[in-house]
N, C-alpha and C. Protein backbone atom coordinates (compact mmCIF):
# COMPACT_ATOMS: atom_id res chain seq x y z
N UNK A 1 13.17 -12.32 6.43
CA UNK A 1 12.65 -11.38 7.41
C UNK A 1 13.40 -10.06 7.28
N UNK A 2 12.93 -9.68 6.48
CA UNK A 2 13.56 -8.32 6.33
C UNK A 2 13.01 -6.87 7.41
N UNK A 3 13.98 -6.30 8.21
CA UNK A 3 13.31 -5.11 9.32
C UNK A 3 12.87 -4.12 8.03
N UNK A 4 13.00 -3.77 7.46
CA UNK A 4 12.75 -1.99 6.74
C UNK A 4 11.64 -2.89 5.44
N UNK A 5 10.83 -3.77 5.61
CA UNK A 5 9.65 -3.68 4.94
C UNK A 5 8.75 -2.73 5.00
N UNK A 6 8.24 -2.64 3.63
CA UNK A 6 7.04 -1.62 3.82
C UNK A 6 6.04 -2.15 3.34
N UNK A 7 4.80 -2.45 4.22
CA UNK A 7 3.88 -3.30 4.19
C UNK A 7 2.60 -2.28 4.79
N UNK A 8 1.32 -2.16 3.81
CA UNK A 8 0.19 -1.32 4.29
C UNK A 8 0.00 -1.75 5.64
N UNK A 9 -0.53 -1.19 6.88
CA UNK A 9 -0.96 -1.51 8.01
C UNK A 9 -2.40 -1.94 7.33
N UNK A 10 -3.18 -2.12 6.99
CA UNK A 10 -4.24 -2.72 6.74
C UNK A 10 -4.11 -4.04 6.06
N UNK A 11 -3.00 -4.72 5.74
CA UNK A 11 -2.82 -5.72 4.93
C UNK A 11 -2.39 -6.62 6.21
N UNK A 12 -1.04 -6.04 7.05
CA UNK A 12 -1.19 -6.63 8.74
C UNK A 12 -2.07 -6.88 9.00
N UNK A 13 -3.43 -6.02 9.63
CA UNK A 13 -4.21 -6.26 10.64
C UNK A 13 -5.22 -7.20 10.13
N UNK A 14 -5.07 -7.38 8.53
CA UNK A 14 -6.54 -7.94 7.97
C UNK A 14 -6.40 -9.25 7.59
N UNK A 15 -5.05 -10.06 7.46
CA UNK A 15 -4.77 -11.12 6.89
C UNK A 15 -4.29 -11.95 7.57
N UNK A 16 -5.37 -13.36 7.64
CA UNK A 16 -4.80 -13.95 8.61
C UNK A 16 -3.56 -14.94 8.27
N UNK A 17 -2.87 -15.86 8.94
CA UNK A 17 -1.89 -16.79 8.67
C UNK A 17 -2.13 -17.21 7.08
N UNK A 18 -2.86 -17.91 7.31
CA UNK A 18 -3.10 -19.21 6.40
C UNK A 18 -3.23 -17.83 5.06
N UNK A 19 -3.66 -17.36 4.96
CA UNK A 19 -4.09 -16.40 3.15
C UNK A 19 -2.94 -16.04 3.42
N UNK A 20 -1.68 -15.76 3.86
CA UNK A 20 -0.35 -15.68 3.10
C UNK A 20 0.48 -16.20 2.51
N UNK A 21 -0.12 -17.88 3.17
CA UNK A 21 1.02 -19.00 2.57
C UNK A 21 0.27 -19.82 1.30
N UNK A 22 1.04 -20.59 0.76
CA UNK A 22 0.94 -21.24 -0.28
C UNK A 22 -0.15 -22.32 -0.42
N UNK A 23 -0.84 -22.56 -1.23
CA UNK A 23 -1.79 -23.47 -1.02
C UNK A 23 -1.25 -25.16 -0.21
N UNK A 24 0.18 -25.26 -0.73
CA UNK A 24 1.16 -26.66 0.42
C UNK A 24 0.82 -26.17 1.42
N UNK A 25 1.17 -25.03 2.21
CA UNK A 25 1.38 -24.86 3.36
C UNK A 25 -0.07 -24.48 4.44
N UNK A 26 -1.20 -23.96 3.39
CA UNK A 26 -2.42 -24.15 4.38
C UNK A 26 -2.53 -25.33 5.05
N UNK A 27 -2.54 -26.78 4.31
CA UNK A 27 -2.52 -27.84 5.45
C UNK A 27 -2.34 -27.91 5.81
N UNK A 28 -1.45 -27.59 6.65
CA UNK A 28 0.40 -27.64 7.03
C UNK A 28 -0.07 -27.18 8.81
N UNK A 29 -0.79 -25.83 8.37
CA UNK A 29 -1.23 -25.61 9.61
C UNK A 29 -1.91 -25.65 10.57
N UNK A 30 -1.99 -25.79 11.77
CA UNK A 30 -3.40 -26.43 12.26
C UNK A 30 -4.35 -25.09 12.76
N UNK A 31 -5.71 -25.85 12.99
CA UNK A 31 -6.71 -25.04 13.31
C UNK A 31 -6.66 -24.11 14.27
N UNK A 32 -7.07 -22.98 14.74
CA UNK A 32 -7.18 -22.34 15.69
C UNK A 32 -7.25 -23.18 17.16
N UNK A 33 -6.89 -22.87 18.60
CA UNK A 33 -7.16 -23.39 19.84
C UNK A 33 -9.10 -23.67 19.93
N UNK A 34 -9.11 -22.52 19.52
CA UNK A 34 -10.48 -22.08 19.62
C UNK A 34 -11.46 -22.08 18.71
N UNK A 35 -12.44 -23.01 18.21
CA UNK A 35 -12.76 -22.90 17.10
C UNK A 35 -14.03 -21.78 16.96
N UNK A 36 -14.25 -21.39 18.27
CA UNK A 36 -15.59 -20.19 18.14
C UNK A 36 -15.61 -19.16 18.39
N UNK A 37 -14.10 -18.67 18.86
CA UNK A 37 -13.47 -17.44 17.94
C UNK A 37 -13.51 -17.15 16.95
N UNK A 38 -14.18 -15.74 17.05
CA UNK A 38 -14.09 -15.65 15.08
C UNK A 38 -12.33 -15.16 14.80
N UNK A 39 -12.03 -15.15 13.93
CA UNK A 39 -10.84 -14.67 13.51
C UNK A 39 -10.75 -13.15 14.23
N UNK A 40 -11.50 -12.37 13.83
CA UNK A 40 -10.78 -10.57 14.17
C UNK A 40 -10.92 -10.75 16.07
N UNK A 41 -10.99 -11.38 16.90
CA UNK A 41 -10.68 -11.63 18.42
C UNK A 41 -9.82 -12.29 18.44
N UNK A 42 -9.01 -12.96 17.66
CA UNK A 42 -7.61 -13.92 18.26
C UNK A 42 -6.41 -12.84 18.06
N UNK A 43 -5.37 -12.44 18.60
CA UNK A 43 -4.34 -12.15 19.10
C UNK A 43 -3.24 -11.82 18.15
N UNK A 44 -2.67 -11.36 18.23
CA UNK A 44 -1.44 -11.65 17.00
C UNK A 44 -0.28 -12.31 18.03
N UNK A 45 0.10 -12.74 18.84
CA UNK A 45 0.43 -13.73 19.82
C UNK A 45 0.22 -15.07 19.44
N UNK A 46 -1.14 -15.10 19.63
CA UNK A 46 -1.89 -16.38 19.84
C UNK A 46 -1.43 -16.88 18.13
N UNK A 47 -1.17 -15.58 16.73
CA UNK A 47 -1.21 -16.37 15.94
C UNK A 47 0.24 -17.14 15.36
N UNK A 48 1.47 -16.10 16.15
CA UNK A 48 2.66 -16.33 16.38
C UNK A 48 2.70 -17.73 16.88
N UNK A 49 2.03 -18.04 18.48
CA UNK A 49 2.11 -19.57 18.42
C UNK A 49 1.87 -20.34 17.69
N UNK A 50 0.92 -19.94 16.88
CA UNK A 50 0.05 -21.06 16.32
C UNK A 50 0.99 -21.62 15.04
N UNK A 51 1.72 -20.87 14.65
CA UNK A 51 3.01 -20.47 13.50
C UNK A 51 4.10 -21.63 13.61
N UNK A 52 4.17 -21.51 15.34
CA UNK A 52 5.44 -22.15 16.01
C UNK A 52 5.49 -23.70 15.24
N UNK A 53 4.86 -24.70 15.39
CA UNK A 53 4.31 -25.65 14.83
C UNK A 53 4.78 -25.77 13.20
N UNK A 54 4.17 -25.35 12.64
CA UNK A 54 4.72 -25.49 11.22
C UNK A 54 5.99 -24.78 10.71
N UNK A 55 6.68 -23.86 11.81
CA UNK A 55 7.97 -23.43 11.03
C UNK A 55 8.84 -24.46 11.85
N UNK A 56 8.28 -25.14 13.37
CA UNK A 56 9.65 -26.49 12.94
C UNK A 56 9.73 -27.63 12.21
N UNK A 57 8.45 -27.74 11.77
CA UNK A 57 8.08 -28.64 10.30
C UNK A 57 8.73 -28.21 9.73
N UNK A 58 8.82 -27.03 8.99
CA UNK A 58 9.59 -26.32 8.10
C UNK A 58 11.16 -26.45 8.15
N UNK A 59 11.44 -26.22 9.46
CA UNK A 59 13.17 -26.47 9.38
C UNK A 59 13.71 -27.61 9.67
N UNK A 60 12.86 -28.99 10.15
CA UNK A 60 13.05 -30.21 10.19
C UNK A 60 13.50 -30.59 8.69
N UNK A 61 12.29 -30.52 7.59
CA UNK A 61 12.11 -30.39 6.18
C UNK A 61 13.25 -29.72 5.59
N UNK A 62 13.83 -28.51 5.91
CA UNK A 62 15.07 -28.24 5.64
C UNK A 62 16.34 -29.03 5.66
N UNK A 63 16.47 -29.16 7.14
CA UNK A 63 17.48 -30.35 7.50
C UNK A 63 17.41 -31.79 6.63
N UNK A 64 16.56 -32.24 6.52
CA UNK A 64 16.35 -32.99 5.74
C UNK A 64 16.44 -33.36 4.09
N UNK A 65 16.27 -32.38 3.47
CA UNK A 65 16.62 -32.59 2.37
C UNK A 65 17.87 -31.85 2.32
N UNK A 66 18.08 -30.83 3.06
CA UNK A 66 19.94 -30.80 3.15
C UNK A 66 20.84 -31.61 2.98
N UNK A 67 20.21 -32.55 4.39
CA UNK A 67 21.18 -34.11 4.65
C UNK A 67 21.22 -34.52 3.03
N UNK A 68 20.13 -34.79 2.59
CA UNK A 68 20.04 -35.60 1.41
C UNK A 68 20.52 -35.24 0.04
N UNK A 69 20.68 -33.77 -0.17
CA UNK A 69 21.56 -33.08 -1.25
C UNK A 69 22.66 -33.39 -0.73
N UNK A 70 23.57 -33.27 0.80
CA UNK A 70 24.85 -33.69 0.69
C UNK A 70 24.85 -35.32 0.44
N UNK A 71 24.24 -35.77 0.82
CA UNK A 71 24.58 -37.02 0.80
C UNK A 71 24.70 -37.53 -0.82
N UNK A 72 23.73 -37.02 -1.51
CA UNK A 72 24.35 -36.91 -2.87
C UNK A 72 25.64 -36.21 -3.38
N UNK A 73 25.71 -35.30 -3.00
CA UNK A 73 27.03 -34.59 -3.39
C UNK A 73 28.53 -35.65 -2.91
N UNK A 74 28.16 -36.13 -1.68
CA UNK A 74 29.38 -37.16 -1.48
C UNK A 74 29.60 -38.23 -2.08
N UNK A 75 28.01 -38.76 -2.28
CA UNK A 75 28.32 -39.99 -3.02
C UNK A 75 28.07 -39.84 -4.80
N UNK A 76 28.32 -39.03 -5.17
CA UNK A 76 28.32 -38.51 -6.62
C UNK A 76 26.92 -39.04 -7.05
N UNK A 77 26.18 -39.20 -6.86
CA UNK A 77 24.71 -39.48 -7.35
C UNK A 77 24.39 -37.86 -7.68
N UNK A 78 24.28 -38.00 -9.38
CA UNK A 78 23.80 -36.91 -9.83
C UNK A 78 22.39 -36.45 -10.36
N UNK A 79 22.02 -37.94 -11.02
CA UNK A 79 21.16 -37.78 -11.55
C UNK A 79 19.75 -37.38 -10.58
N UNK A 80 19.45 -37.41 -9.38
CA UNK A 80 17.96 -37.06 -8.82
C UNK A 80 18.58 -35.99 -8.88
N UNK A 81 19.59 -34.68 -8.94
CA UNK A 81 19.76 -33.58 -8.51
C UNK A 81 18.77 -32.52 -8.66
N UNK A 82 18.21 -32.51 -9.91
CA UNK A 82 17.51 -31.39 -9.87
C UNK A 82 15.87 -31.41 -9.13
N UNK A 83 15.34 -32.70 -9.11
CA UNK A 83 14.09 -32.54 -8.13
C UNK A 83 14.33 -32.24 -6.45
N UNK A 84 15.87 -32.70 -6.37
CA UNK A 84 16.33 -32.41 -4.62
C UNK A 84 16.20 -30.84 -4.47
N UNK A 85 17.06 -30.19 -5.47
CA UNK A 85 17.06 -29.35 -5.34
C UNK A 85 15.43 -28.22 -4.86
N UNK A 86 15.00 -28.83 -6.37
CA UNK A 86 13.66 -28.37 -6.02
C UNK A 86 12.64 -28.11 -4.80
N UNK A 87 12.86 -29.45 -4.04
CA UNK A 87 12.66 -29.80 -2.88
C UNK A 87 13.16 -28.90 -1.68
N UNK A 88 14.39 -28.61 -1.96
CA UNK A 88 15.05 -27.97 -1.06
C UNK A 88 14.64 -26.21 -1.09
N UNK A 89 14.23 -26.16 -2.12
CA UNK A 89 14.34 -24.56 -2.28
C UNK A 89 12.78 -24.47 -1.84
N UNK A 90 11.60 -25.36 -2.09
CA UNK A 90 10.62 -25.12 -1.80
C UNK A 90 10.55 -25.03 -0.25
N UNK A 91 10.84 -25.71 0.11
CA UNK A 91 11.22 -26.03 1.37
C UNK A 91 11.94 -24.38 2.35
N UNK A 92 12.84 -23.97 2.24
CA UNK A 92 13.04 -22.98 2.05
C UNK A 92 11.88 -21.46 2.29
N UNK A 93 11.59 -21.77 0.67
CA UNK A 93 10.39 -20.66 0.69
C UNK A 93 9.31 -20.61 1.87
N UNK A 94 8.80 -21.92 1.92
CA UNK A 94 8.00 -21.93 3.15
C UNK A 94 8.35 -22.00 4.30
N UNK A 95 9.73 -21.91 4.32
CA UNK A 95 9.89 -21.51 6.06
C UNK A 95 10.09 -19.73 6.04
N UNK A 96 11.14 -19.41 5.48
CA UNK A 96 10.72 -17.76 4.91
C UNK A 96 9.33 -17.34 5.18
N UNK A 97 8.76 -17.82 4.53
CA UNK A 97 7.43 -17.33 4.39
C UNK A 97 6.22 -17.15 5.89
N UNK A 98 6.90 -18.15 6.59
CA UNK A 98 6.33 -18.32 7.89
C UNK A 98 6.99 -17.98 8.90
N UNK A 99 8.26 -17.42 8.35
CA UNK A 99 9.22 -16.09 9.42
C UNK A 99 8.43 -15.16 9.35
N UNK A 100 8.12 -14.32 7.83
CA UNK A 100 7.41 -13.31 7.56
C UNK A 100 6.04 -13.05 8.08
N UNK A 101 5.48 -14.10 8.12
CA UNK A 101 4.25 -14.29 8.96
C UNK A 101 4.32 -13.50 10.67
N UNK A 102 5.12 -14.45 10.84
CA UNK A 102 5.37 -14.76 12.12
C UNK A 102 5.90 -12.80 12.95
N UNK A 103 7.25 -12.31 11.67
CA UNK A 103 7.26 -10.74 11.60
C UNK A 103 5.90 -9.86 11.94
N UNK A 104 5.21 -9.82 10.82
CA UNK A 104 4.36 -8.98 10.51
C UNK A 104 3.29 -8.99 11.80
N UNK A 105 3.08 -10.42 12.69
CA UNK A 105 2.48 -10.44 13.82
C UNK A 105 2.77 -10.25 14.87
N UNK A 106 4.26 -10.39 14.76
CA UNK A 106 5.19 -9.50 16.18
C UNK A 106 4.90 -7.60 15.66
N UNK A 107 5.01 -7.20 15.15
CA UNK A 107 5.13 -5.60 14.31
C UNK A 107 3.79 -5.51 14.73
N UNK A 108 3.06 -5.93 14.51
CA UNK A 108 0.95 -6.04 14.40
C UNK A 108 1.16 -5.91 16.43
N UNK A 109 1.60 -6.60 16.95
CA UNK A 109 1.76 -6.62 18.23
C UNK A 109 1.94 -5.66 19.13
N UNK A 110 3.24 -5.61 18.29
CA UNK A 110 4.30 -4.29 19.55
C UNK A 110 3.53 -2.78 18.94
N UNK A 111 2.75 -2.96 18.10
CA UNK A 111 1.90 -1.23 17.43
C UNK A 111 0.99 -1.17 18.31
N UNK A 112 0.22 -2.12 18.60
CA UNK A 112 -1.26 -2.41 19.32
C UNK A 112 -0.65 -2.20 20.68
N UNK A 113 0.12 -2.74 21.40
CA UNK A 113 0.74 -2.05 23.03
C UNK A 113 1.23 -0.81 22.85
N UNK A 114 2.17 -0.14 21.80
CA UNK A 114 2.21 1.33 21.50
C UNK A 114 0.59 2.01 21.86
N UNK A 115 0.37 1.45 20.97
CA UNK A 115 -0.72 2.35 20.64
C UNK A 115 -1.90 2.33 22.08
N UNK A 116 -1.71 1.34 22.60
CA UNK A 116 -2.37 0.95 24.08
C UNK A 116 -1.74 1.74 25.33
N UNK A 117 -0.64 1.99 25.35
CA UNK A 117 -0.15 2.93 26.02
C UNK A 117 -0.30 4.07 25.65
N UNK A 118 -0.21 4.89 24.75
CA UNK A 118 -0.34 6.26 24.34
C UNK A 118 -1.64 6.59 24.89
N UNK A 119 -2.67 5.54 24.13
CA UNK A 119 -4.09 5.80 24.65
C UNK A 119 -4.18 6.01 26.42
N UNK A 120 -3.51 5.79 27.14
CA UNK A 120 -3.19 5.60 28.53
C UNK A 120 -2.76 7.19 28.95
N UNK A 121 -1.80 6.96 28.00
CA UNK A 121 -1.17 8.80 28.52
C UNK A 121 -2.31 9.53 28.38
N UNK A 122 -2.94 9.62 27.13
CA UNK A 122 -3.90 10.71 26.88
C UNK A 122 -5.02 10.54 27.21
N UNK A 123 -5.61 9.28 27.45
CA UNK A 123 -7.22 9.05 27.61
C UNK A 123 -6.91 8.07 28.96
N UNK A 124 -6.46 8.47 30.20
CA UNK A 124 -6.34 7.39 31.59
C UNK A 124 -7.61 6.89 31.83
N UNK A 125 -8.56 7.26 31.68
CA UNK A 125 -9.82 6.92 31.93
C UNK A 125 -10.39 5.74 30.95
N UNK A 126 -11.48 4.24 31.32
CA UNK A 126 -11.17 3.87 30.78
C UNK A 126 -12.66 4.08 30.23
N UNK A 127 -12.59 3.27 29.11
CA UNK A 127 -14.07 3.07 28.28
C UNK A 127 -14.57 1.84 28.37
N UNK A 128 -16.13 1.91 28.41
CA UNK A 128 -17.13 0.50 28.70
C UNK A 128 -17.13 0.08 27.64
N UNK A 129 -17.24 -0.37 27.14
CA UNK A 129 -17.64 -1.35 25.60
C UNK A 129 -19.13 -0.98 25.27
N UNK A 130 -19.20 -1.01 23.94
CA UNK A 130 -21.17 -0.22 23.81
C UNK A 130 -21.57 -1.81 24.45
N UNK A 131 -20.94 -3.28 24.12
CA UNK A 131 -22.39 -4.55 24.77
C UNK A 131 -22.19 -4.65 25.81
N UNK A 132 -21.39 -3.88 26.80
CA UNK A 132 -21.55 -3.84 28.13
C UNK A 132 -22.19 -2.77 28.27
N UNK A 133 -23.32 -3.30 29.73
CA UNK A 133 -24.54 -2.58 30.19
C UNK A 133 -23.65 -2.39 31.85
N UNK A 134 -22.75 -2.43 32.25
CA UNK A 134 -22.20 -2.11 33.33
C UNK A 134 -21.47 -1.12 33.64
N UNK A 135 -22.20 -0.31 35.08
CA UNK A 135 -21.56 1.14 34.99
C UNK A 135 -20.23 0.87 35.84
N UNK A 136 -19.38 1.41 35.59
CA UNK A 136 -17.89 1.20 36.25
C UNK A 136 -17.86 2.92 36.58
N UNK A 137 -17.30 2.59 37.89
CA UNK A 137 -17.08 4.27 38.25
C UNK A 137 -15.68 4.71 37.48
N UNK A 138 -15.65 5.80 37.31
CA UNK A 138 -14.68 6.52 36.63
C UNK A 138 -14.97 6.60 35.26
N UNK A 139 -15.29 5.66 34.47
CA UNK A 139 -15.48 5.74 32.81
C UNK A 139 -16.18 5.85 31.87
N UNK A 140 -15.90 5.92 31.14
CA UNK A 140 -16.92 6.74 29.98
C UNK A 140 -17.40 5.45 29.23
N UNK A 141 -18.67 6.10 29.00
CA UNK A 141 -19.28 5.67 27.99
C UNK A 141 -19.10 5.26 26.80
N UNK A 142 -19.33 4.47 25.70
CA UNK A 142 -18.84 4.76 24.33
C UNK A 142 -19.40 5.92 23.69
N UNK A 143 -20.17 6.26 23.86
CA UNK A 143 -21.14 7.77 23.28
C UNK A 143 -20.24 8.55 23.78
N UNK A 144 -19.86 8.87 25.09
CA UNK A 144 -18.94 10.39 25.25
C UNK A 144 -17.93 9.91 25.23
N UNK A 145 -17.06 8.33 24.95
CA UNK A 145 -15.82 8.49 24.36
C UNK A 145 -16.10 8.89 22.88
N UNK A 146 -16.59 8.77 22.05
CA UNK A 146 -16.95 9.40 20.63
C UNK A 146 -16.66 10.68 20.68
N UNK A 147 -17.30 11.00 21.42
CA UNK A 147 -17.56 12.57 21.25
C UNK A 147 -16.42 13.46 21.54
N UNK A 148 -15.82 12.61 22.83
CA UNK A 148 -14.13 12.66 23.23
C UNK A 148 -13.23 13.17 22.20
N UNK A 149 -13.45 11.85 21.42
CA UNK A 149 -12.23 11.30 19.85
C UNK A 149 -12.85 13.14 19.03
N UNK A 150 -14.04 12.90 18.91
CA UNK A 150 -14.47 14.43 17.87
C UNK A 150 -13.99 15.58 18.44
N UNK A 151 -14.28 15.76 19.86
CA UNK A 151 -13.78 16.96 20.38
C UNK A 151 -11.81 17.07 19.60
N UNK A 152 -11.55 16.38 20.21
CA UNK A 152 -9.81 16.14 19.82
C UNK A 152 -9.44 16.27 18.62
N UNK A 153 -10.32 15.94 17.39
CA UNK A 153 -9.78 16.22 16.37
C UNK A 153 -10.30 17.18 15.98
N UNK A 154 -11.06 17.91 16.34
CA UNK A 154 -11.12 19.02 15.92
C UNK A 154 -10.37 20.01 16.09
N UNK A 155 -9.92 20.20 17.49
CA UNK A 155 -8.77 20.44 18.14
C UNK A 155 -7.71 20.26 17.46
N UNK A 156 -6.96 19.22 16.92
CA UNK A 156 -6.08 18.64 16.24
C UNK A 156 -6.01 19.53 14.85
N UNK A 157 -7.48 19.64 14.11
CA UNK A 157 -7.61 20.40 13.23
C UNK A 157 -7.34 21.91 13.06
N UNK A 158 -7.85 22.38 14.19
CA UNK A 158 -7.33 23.74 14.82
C UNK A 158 -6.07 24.08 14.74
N UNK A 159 -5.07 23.74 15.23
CA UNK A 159 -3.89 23.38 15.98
C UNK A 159 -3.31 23.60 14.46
N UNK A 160 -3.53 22.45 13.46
CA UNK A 160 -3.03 22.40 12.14
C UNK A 160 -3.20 23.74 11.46
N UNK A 161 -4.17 23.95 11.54
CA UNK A 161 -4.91 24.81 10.47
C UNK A 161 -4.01 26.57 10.69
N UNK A 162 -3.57 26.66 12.40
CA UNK A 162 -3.49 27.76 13.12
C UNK A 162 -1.77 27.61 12.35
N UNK A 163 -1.19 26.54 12.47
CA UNK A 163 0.38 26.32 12.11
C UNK A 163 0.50 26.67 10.84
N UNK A 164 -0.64 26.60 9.89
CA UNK A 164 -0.66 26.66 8.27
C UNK A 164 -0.32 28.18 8.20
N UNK A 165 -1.48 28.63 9.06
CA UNK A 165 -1.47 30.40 8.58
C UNK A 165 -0.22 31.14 9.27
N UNK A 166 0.56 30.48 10.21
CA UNK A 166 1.53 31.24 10.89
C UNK A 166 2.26 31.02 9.66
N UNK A 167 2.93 29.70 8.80
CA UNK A 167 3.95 29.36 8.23
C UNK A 167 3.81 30.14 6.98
N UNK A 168 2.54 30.35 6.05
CA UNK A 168 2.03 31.35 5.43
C UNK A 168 2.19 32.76 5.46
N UNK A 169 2.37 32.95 6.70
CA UNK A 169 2.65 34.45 7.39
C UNK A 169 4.47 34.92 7.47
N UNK A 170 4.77 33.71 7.30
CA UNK A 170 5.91 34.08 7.08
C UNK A 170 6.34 34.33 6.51
């Protein structure tokens, strides 16, 4: 689990658990709570729990063939050494691997409440969803939130464009 990864934000938001890990470890994990959820509505929470499960498989599996490399090492039994080993390091990888998971969906998380608050500062008002047909007082539409987002970047564009020619001017 390394903090200073650099990982595309589109490779986060688009990949679920299971297509990161190893073809061992897809079994490994179990199905969604929900099976009629499609994937892009479940949570990066929900997929953190779902994680929980197979990374204490994972470090049980650790402990375990630990025990069993020392227990060779004490009792001089050399010869299985190198498949223990094997064992052990695989073992290993796939708990790593389902830290990293587990990372990238906490990071996927805490961006999406960033980013849920900011939207708060700047846009307090809230927006209907286009398949909701229900008028809520105070909020916008999806059509004039659109138009919202366009107004703003154009604005945004302005703003840029006005900073270019001052810095130019200098």
């Amino acid at each position: 689990m390394n903090p200073s990864m650099n990982v595309p934000q589109g490779i986060i938001q688009q990949q679920s658990p299971q297509q990161n890990m190893p073809p061992n470890m897809q079994q490994m994990v179990p199905p969604p709570q929900n099976a009629n959820i499609p994937p892009a509505h479940t949570d990066n929470i929900s997929k953190v729990k779902s994680l929980l499960g197979p990374l204490k498989e994972s470090l049980k599996n650790i402990f375990q063939s630990a025990a069993m490399l020392l227990n060779q090492d004490t009792t001089g039994n050399v010869k299985n050494e190198l498949p223990s080993n094997a064992r052990f390091d695989k073992y290993l990888e796939e708990f790593y691997s389902i830290c990293d998971q587990i990372e990238l969906h906490l990071v996927t998380a805490k961006k999406c409440i960033q980013q849920a608050n900011a939207s708060q500062v700047y846009l307090p008002v809230p927006v209907v969803p286009r398949n909701e047909n229900i008028a809520q007082e105070n909020a916008l539409t999806y059509t004039q939130y659109l138009e919202l987002v366009k107004t703003q970047i154009t604005y945004a564009k302005e703003i840029h464009d006005t900073l270019l020619m001052a810095a130019q001017n200098i």
